[in-house]
Protein backbone atom coordinates (compact mmCIF):
# COMPACT_ATOMS: atom_id res chain seq x y z
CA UNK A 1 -239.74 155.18 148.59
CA UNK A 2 -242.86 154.52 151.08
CA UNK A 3 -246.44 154.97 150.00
CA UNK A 4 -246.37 158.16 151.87
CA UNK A 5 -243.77 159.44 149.26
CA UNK A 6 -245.78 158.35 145.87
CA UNK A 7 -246.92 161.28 143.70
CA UNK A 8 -250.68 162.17 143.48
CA UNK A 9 -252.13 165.70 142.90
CA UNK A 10 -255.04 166.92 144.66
CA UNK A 11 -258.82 167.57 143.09
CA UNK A 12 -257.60 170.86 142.12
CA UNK A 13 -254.60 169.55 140.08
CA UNK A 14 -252.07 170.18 142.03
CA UNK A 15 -248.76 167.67 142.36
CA UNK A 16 -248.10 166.77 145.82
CA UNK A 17 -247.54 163.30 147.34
CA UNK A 18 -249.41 161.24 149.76
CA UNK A 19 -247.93 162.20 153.00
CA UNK A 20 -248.62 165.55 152.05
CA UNK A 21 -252.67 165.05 151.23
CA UNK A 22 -252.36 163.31 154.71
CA UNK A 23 -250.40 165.36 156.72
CA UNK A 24 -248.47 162.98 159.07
CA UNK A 25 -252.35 161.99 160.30
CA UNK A 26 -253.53 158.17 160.34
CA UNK A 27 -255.44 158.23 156.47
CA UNK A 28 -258.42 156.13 155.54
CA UNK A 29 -258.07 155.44 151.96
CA UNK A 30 -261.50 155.20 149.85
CA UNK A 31 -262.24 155.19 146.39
CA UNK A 32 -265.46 157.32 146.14
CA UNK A 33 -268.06 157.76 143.21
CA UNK A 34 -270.63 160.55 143.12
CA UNK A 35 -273.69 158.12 141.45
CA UNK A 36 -272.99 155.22 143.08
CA UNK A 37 -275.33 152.98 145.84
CA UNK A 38 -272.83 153.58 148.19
CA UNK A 39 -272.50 157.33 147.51
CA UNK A 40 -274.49 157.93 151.26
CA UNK A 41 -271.57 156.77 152.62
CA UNK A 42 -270.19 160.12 152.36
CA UNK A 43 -272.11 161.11 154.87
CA UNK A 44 -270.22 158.52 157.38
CA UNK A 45 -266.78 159.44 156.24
CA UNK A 46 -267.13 163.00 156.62
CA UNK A 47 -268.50 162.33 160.23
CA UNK A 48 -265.24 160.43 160.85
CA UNK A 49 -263.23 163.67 159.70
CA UNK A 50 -264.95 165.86 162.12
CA UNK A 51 -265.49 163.07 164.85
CA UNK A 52 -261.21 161.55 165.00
CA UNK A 53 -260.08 164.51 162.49
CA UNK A 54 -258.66 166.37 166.22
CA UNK A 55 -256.93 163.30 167.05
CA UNK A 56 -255.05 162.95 164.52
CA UNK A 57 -256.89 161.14 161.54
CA UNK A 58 -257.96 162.14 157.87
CA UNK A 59 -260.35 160.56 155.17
CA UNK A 60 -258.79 161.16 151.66
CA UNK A 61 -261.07 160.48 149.13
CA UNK A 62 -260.04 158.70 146.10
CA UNK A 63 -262.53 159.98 143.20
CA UNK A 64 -262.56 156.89 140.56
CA UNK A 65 -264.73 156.14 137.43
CA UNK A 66 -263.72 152.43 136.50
CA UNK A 67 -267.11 150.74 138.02
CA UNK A 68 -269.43 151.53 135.51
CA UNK A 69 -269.42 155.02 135.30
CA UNK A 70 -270.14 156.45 138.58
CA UNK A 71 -267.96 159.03 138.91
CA UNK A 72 -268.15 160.65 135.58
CA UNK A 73 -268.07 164.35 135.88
CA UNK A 74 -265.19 167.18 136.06
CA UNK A 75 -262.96 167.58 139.05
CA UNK A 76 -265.08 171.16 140.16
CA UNK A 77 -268.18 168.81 139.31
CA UNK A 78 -266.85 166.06 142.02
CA UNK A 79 -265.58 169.27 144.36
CA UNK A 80 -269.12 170.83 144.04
CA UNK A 81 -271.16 167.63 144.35
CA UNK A 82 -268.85 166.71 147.70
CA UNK A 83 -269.62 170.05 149.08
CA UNK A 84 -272.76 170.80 149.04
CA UNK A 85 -274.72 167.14 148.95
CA UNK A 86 -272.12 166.09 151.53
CA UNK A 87 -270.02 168.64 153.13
CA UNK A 88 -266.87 167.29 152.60
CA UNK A 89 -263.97 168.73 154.57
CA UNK A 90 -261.66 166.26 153.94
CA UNK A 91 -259.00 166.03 151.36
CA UNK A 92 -259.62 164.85 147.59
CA UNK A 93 -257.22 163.69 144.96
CA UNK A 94 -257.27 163.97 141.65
CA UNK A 95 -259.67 161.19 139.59
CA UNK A 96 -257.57 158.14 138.97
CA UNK A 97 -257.66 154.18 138.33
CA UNK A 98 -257.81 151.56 140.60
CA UNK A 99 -257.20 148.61 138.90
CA UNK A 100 -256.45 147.49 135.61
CA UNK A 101 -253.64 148.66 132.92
CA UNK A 102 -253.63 152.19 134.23
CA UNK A 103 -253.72 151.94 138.06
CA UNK A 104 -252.39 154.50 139.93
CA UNK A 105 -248.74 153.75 141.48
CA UNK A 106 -250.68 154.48 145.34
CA UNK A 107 -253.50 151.45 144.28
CA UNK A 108 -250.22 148.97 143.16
CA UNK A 109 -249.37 149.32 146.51
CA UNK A 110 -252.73 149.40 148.39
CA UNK A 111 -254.08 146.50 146.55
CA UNK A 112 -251.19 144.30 147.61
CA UNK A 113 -252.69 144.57 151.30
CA UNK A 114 -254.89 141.85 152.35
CA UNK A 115 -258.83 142.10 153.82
CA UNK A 116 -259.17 140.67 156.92
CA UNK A 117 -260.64 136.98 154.94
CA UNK A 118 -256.90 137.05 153.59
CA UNK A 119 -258.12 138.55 149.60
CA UNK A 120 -256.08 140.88 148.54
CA UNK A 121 -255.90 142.18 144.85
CA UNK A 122 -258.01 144.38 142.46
CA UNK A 123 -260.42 147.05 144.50
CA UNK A 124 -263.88 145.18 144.38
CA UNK A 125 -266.10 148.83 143.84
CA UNK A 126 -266.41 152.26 145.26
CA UNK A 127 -265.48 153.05 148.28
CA UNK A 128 -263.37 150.37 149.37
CA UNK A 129 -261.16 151.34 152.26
CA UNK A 130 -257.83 151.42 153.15
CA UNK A 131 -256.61 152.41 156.67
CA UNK A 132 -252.96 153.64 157.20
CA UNK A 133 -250.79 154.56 159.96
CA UNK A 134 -249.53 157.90 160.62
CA UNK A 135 -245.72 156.58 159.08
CA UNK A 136 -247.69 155.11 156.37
CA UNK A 137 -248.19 151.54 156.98
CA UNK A 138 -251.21 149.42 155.69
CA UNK A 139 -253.06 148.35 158.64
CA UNK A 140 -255.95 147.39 157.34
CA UNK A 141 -258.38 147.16 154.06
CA UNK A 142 -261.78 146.78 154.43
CA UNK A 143 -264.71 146.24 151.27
CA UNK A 144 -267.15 148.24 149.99
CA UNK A 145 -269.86 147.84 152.25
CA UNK A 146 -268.03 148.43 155.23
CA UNK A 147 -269.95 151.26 156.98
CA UNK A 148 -267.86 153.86 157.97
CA UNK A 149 -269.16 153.50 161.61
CA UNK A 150 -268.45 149.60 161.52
CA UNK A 151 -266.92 148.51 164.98
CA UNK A 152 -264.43 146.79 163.25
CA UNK A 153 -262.87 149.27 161.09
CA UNK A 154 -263.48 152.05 164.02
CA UNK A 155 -261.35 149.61 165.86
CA UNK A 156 -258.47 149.47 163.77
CA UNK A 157 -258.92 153.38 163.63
CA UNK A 158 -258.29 153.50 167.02
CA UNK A 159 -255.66 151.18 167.57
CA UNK A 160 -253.53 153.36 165.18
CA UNK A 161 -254.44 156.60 166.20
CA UNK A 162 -252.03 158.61 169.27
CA UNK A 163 -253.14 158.08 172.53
């Protein structure tokens, strides 16, 4: 089984699987928090969606409450808050762990991937991002303060997505 085939449901509750959520596009992977610092950074990963989203490329957002608190509320609180503070378009799973005793099968395999320093483990905070390949490889993982418009990871977007 790949990491495209593990089992996640959507915000809505759904069951589906990765692949599905992704749709045979190159995914970028983030764990995202409504009341965090880093919460603006919605605002770069939706322009990502609608900027590369016609070439083949998704966000999926990763909703996760494990770093103190910041993602507390109710799956149609997270849809509502992505929608109209942000304008999400792009896919959102259900609210899951990261780390810990009660990680999600998709973050035992994400957080075996290494950062570009070589550090690989336990997801530091919100909105930590993993990039994958349309077939589902890890090609790269990139911290929490990564912008979403940082050469570096729009590099590795491109170097994955079809020419």
């Amino acid at each position: 089984m790949g990491i495209l085939d593990t089992p996640i449901a959507t915000l809505a509750g759904e069951s589906t699987t990765l692949g599905e959520v992704t749709g045979g596009k190159v995914a970028l992977v983030v764990n995202v928090a409504s009341k965090c610092g880093l919460t603006p950074q919605y605002t770069g990963l939706e322009e990502l969606q609608k900027e590369l989203g016609p070439r083949g490329f998704t966000v999926v957002g990763v909703p996760c409450n494990q770093f103190m608190g910041q993602e507390p509320g109710s799956a149609e609180e997270i849809r509502e808050f992505c929608s109209t503070t942000y304008g999400v378009t792009f896919p959102l799973t259900e609210k899951i762990d990261v780390n810990g005793a009660d990680r999600h099968p998709l973050y035992d395999v994400l957080t075996a991937a290494s950062d570009a320093e070589g550090g690989a483990g336990d997801v530091q905070w919100n909105f930590e991002k993993f990039l994958l390949s349309a077939d589902g490889a890890i090609v790269g993982r990139f911290r929490p303060k990564t912008d979403p418009h940082d050469p570096n990871l729009i590099a590795a977007i491109e170097s994955v997505l079809p020419k």
